[in-house]
PDB file of N, CA and C in Angstrom:
ATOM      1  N   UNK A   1     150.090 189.403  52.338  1.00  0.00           N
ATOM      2  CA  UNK A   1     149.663 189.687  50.976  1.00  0.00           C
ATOM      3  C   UNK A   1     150.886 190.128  50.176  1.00  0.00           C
ATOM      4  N   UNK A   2     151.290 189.865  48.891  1.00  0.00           N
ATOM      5  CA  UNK A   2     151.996 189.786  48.160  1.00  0.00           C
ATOM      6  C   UNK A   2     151.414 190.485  46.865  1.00  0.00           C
ATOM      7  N   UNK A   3     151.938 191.934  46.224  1.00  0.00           N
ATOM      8  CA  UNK A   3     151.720 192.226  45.109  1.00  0.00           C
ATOM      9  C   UNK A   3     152.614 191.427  43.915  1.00  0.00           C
ATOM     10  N   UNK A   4     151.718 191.392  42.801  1.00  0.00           N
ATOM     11  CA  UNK A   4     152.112 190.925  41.582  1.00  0.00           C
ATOM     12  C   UNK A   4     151.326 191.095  40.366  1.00  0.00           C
ATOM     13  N   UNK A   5     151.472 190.205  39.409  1.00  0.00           N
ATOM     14  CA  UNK A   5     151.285 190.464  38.025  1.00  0.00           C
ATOM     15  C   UNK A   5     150.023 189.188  38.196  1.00  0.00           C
ATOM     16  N   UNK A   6     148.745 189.555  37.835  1.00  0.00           N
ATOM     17  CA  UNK A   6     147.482 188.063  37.698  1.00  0.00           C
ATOM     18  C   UNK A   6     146.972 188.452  36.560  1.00  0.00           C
ATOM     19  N   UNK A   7     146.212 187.268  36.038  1.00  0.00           N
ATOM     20  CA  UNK A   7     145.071 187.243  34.907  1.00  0.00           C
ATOM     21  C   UNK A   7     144.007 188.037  35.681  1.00  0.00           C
ATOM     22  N   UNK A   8     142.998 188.290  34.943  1.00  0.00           N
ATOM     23  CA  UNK A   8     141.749 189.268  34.957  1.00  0.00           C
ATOM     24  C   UNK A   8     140.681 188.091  36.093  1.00  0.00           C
ATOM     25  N   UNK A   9     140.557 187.056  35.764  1.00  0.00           N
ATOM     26  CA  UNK A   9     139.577 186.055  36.149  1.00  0.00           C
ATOM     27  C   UNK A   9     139.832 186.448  38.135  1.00  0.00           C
ATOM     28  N   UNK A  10     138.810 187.070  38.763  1.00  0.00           N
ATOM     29  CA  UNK A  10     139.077 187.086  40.243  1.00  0.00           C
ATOM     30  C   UNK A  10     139.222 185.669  40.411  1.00  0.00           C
ATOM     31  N   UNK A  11     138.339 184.531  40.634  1.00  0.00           N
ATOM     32  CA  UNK A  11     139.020 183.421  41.203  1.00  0.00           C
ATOM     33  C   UNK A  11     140.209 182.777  40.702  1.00  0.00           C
ATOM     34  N   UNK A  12     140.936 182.497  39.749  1.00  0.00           N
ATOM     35  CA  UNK A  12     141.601 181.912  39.637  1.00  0.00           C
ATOM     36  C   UNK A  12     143.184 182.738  38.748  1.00  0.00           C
ATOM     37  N   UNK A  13     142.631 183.618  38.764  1.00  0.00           N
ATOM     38  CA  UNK A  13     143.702 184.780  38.433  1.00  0.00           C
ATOM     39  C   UNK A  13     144.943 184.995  38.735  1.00  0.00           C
ATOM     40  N   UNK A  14     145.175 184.275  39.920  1.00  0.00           N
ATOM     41  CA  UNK A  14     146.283 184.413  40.997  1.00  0.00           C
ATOM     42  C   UNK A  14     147.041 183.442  40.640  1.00  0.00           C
ATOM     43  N   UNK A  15     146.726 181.967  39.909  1.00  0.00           N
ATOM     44  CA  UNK A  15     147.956 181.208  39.356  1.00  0.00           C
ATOM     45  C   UNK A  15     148.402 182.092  38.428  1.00  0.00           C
ATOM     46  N   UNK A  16     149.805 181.265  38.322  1.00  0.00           N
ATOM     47  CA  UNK A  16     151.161 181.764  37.374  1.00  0.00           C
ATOM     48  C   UNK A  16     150.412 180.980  36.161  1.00  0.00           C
ATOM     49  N   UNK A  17     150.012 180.092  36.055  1.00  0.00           N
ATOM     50  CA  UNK A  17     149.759 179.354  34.602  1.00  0.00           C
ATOM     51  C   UNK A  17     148.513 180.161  33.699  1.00  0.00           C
ATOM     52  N   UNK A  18     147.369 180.984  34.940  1.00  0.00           N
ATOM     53  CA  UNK A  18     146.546 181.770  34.243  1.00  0.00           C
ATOM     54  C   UNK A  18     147.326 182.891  33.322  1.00  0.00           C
ATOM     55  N   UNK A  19     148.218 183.373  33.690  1.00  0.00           N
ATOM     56  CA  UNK A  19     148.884 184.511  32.908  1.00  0.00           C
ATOM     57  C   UNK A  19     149.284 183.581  31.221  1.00  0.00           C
ATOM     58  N   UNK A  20     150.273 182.537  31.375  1.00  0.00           N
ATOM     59  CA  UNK A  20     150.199 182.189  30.381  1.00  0.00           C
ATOM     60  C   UNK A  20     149.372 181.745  29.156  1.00  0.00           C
ATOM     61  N   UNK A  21     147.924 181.174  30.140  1.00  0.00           N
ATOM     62  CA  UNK A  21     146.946 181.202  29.176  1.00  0.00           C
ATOM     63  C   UNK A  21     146.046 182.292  28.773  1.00  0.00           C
ATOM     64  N   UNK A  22     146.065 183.606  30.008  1.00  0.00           N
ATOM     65  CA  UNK A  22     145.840 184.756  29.091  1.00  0.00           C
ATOM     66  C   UNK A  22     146.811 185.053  27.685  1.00  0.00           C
ATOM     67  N   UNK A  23     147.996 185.292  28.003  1.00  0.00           N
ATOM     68  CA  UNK A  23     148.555 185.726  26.787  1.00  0.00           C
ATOM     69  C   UNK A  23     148.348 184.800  25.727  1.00  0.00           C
ATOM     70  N   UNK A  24     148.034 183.450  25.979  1.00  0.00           N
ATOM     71  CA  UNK A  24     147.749 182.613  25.042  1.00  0.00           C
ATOM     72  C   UNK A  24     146.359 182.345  23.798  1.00  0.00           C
ATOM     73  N   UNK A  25     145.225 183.657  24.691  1.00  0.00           N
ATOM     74  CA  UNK A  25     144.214 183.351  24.294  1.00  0.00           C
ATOM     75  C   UNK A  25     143.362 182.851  24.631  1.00  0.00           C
ATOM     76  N   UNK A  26     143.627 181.286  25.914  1.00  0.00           N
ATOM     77  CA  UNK A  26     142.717 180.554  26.055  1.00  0.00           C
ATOM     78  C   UNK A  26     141.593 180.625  26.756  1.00  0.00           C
ATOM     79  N   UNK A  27     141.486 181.742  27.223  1.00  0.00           N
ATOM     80  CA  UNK A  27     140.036 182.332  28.003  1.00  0.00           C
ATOM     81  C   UNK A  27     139.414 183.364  27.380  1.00  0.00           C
ATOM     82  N   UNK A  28     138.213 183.238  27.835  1.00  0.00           N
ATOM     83  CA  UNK A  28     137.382 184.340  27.633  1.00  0.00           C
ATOM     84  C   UNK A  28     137.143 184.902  29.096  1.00  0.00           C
ATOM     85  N   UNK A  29     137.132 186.404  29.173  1.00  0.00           N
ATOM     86  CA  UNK A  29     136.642 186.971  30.421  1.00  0.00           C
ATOM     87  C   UNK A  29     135.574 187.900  30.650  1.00  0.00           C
ATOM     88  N   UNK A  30     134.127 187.538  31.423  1.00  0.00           N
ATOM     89  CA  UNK A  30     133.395 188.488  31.356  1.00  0.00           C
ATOM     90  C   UNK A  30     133.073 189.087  32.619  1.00  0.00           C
ATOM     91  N   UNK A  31     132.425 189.861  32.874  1.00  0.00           N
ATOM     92  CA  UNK A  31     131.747 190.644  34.685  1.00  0.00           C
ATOM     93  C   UNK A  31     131.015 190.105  34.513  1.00  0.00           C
ATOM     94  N   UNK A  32     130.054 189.870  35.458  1.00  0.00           N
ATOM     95  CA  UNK A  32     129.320 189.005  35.918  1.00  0.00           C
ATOM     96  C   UNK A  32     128.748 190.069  37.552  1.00  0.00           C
ATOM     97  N   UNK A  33     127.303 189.884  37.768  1.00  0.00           N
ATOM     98  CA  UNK A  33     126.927 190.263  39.179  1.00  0.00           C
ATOM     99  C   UNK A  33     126.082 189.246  39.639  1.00  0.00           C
ATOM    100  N   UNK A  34     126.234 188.868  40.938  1.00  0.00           N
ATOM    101  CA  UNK A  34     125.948 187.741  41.791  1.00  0.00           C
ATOM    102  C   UNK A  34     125.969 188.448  43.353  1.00  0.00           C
ATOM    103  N   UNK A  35     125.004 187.950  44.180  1.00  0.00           N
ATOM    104  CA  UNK A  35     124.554 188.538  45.330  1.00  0.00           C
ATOM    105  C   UNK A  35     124.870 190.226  45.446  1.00  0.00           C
ATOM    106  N   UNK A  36     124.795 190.621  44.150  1.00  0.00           N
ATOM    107  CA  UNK A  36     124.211 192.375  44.184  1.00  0.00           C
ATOM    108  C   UNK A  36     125.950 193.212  44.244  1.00  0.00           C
ATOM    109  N   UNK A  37     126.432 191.804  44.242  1.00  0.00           N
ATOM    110  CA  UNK A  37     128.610 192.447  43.675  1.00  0.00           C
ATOM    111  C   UNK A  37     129.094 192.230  42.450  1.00  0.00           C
ATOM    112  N   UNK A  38     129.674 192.614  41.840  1.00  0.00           N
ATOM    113  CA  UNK A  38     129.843 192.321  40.709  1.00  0.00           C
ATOM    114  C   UNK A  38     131.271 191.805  40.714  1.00  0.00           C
ATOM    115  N   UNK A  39     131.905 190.773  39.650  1.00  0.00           N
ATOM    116  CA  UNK A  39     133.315 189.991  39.803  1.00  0.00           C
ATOM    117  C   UNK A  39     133.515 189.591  38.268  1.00  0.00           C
ATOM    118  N   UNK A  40     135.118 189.736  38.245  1.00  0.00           N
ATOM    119  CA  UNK A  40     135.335 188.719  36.504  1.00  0.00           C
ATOM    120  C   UNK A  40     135.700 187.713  36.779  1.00  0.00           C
ATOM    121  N   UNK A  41     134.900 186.648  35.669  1.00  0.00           N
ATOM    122  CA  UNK A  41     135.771 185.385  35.562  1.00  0.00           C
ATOM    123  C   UNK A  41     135.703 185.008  34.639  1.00  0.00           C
ATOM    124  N   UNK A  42     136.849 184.106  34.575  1.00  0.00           N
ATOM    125  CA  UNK A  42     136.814 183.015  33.167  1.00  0.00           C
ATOM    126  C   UNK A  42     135.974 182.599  32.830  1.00  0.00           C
ATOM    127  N   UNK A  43     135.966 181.668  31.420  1.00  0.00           N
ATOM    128  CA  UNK A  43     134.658 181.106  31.042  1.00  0.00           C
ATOM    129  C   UNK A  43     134.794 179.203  32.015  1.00  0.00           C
ATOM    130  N   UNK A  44     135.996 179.094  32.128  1.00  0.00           N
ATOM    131  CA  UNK A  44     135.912 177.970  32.970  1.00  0.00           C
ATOM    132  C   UNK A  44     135.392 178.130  34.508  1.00  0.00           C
ATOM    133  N   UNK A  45     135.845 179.575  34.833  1.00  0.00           N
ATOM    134  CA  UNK A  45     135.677 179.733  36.338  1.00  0.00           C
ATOM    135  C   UNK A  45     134.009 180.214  36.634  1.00  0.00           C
ATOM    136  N   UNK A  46     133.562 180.669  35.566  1.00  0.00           N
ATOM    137  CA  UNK A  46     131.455 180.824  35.414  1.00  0.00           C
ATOM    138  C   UNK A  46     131.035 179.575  35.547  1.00  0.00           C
ATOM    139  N   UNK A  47     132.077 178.993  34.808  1.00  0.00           N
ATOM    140  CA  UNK A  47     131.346 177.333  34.501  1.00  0.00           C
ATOM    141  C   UNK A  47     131.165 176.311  35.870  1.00  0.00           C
ATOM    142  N   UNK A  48     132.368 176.937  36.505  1.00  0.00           N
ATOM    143  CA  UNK A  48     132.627 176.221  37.656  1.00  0.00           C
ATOM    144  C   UNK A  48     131.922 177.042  39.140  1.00  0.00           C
ATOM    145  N   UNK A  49     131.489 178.158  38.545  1.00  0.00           N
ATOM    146  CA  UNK A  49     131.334 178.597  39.895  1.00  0.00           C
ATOM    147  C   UNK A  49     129.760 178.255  41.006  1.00  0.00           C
ATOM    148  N   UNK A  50     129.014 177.290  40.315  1.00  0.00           N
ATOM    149  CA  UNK A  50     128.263 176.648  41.406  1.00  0.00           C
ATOM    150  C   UNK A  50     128.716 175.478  41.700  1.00  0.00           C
ATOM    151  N   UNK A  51     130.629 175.085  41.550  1.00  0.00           N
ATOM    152  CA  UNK A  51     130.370 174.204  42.708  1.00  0.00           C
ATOM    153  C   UNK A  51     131.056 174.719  44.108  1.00  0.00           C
ATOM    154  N   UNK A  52     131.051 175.982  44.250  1.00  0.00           N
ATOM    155  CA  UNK A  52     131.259 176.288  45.722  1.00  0.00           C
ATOM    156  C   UNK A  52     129.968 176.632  46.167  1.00  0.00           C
ATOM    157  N   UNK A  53     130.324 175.331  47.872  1.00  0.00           N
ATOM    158  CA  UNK A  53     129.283 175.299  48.780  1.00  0.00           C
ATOM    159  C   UNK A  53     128.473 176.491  49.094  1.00  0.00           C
ATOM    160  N   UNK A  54     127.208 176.342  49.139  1.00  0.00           N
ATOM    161  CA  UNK A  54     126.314 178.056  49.515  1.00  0.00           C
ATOM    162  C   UNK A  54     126.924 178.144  50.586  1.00  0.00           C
ATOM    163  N   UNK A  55     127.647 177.409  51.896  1.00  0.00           N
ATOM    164  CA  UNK A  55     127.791 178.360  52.862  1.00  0.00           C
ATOM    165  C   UNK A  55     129.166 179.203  52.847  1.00  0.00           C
ATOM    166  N   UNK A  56     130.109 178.811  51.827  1.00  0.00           N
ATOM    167  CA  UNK A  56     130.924 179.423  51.382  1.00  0.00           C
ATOM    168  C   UNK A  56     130.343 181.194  51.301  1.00  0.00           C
ATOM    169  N   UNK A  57     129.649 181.319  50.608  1.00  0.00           N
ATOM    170  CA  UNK A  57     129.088 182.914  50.403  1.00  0.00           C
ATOM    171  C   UNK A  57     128.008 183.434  51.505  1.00  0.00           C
ATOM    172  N   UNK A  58     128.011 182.495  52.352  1.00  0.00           N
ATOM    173  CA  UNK A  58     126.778 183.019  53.591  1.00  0.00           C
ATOM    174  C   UNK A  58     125.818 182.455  53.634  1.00  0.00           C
ATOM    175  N   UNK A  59     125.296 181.467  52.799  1.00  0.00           N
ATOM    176  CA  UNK A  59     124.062 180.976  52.350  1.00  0.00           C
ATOM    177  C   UNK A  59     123.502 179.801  52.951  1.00  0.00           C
ATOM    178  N   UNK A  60     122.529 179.307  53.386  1.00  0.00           N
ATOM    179  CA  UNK A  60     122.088 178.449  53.468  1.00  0.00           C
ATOM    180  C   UNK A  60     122.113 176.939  52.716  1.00  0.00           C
ATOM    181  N   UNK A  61     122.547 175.883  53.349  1.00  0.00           N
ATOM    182  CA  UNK A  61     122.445 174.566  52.221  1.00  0.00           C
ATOM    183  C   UNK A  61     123.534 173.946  52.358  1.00  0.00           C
ATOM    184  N   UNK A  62     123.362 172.667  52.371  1.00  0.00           N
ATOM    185  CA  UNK A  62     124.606 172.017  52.197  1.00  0.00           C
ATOM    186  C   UNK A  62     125.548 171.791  51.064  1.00  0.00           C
ATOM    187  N   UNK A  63     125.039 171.133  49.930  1.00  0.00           N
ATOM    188  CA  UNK A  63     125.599 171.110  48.729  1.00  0.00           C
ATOM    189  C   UNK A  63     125.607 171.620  47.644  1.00  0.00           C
ATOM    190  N   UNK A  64     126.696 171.880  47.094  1.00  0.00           N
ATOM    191  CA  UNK A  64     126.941 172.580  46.339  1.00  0.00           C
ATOM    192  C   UNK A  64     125.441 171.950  44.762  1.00  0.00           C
ATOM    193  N   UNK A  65     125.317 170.930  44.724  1.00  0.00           N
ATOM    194  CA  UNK A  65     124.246 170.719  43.532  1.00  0.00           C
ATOM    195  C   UNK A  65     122.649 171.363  43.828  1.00  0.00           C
ATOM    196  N   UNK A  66     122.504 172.101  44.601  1.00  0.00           N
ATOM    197  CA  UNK A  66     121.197 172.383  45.086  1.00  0.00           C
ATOM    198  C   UNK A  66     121.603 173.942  44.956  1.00  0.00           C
ATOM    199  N   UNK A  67     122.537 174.472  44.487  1.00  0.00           N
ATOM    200  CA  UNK A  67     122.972 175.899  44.834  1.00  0.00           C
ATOM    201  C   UNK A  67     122.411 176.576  43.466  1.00  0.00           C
ATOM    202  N   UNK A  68     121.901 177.979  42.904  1.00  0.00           N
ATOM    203  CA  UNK A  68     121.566 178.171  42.507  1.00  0.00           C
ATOM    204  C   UNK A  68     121.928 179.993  42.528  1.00  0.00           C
ATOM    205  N   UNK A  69     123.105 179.856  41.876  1.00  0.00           N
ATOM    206  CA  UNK A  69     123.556 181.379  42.751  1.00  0.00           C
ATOM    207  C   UNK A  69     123.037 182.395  41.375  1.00  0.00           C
ATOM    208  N   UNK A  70     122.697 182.780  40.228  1.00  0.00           N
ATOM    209  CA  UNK A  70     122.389 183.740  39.198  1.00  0.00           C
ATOM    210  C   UNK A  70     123.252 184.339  38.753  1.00  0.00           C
ATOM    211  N   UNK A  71     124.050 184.132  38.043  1.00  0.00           N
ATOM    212  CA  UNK A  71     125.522 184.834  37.861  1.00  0.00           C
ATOM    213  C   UNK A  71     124.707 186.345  36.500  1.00  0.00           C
ATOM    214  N   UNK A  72     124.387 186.841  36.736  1.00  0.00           N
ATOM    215  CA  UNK A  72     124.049 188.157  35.821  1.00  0.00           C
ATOM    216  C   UNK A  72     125.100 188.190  35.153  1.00  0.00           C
ATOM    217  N   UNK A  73     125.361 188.183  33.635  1.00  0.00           N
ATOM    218  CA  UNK A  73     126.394 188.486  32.795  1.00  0.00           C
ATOM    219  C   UNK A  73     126.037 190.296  32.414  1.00  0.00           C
ATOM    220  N   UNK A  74     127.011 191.209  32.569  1.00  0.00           N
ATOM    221  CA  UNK A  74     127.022 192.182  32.672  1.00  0.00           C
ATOM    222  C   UNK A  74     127.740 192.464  31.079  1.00  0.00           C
ATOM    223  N   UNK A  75     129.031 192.077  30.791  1.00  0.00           N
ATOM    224  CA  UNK A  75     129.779 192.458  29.459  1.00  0.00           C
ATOM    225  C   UNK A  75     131.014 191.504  29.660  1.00  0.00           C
ATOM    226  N   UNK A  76     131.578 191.635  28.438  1.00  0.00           N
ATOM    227  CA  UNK A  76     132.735 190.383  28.069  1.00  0.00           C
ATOM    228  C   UNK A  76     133.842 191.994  28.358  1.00  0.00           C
ATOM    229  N   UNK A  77     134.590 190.965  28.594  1.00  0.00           N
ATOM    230  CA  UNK A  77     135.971 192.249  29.176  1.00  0.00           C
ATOM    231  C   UNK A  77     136.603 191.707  27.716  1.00  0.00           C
ATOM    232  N   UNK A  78     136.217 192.847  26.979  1.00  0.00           N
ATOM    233  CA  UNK A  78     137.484 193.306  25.550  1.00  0.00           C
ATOM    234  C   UNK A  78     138.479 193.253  25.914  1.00  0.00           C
ATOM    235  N   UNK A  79     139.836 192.375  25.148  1.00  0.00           N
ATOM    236  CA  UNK A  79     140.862 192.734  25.230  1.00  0.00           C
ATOM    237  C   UNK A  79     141.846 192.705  26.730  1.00  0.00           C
ATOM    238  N   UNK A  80     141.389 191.173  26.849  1.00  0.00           N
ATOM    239  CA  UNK A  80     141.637 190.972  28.580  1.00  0.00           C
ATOM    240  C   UNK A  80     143.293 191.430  28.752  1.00  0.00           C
ATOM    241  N   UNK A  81     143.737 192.497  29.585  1.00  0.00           N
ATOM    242  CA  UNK A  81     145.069 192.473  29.922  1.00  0.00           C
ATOM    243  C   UNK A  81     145.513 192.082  31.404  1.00  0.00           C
ATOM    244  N   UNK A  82     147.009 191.559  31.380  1.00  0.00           N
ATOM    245  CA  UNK A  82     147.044 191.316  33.289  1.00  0.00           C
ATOM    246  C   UNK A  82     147.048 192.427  34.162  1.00  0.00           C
ATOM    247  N   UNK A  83     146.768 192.428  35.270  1.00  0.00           N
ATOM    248  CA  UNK A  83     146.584 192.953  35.787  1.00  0.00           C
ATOM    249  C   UNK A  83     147.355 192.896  37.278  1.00  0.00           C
ATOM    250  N   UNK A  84     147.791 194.198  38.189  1.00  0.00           N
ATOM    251  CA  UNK A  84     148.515 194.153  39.493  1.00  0.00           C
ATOM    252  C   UNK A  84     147.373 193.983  40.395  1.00  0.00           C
ATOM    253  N   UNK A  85     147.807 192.875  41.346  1.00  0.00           N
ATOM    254  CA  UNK A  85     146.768 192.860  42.195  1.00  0.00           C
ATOM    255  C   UNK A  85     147.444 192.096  43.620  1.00  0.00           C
ATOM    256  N   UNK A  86     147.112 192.163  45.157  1.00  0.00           N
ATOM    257  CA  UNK A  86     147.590 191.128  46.411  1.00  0.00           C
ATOM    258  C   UNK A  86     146.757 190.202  46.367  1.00  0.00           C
ATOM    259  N   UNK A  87     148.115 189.021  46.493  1.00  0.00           N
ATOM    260  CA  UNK A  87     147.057 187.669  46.532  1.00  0.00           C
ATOM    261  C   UNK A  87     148.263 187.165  47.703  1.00  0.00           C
ATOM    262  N   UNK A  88     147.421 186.402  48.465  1.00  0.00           N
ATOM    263  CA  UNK A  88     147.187 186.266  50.189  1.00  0.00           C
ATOM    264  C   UNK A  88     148.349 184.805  49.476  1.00  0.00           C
ATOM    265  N   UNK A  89     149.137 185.022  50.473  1.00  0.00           N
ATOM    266  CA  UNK A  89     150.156 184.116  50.728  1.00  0.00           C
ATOM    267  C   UNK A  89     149.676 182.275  51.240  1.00  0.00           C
ATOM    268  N   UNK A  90     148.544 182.814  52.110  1.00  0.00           N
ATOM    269  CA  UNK A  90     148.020 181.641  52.583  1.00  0.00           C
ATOM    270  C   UNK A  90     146.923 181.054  52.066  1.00  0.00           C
ATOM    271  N   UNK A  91     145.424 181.459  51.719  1.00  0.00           N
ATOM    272  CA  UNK A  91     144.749 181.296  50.767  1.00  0.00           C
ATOM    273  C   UNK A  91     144.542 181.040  49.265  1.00  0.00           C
ATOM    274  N   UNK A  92     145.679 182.170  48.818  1.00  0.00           N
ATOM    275  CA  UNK A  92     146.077 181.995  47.091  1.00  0.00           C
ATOM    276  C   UNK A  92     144.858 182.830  46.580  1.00  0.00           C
ATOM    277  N   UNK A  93     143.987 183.566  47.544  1.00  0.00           N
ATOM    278  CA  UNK A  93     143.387 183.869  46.658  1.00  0.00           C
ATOM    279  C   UNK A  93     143.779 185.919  46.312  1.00  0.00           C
ATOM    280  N   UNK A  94     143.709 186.346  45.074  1.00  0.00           N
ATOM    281  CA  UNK A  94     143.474 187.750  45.023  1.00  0.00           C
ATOM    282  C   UNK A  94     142.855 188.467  45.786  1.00  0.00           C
ATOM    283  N   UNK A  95     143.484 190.114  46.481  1.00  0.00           N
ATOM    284  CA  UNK A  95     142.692 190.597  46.580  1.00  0.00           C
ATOM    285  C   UNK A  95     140.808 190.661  46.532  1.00  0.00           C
ATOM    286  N   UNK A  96     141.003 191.364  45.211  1.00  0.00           N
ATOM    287  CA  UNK A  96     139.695 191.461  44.492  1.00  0.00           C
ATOM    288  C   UNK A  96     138.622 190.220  44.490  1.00  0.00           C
ATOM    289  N   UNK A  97     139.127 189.010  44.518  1.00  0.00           N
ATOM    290  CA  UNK A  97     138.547 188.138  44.904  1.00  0.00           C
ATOM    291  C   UNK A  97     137.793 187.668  46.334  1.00  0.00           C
ATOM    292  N   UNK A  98     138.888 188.189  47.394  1.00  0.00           N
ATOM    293  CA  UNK A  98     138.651 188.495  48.907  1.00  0.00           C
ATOM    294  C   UNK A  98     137.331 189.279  49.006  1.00  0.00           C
ATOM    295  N   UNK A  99     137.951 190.675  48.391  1.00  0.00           N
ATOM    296  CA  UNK A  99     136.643 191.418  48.666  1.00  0.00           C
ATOM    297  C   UNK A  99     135.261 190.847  48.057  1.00  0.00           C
ATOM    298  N   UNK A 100     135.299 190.650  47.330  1.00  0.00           N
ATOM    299  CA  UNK A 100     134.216 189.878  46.540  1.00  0.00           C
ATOM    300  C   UNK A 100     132.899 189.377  47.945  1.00  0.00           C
ATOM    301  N   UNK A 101     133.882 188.270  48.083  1.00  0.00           N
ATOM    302  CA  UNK A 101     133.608 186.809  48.945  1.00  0.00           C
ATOM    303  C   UNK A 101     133.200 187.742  50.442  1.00  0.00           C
ATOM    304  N   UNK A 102     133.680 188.745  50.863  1.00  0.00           N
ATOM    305  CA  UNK A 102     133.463 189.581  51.934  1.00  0.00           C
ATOM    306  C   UNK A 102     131.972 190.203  51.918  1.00  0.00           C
ATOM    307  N   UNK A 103     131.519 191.048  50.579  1.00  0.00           N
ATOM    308  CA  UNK A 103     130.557 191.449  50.742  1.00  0.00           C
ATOM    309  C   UNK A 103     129.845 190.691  50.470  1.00  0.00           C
ATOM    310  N   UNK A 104     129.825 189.675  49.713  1.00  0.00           N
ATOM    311  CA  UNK A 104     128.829 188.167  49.368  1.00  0.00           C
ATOM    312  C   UNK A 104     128.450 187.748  50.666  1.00  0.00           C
ATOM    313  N   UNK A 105     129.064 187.343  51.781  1.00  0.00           N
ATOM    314  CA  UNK A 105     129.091 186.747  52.939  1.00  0.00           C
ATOM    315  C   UNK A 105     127.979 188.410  53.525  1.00  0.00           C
ATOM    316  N   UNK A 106     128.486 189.227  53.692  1.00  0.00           N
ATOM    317  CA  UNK A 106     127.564 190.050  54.251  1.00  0.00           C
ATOM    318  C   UNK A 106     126.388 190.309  53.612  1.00  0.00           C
ATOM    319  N   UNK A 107     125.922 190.432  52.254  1.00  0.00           N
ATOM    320  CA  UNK A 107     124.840 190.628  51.639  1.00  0.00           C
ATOM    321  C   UNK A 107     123.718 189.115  52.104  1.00  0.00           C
ATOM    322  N   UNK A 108     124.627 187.995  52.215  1.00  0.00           N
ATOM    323  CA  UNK A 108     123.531 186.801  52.698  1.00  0.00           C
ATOM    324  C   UNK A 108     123.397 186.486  53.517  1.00  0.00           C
ATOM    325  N   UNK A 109     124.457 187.287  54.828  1.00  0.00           N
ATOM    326  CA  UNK A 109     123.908 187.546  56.274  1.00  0.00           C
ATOM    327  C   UNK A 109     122.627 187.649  56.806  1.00  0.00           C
ATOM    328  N   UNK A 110     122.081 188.858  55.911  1.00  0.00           N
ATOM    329  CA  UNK A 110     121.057 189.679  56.652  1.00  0.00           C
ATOM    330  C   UNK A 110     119.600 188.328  56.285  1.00  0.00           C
TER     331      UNK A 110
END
């Protein structure tokens, strides 16, 4: 794991090009709660986020078009700034994103 400088968006936060399009404006970022965790993302990365497979998060099902995950919009993050966060050398993904995907996987265990 590698500390650094990411955009706000947990999934996709961890590219270098998200920073530029934060400072640029080109996102919107809100919280969001989904399997009872709560996570930020972009408005592209909400948009996108049923196409990861349900068994990705623990879930039952094969494809991602049958998935039906409830993304609860909680509040728009005012004034998105970057943020320090470890993002995994091998995955690419953030921290905060890890954990996410950790308790997701355990909440659809049971």
């Amino acid at each position: 794991m590698q500390e650094r400088t990411v955009a706000p968006c947990f999934d996709c936060g961890h590219a270098e090009s998200e920073l530029r399009e934060l400072a640029a404006g080109e996102h919107e970022y809100h919280r969001f709660r989904v399997f009872g965790q709560e996570i930020v993302l972009c408005d592209f990365c909400d948009a996108d986020f049923s196409s990861y497979y349900p068994s990705y998060f623990g879930l039952q099902g094969e494809t991602p078009e049958a998935a039906k995950y409830g993304l609860d919009l909680l509040a728009r993050v005012d004034e998105p700034q970057p943020v320090t966060d470890f993002v995994c050398e091998n995955c690419k993904h953030r921290f905060a994103f890890l954990t996410f995907l950790v308790a997701a996987r355990r909440a659809n265990a049971g």
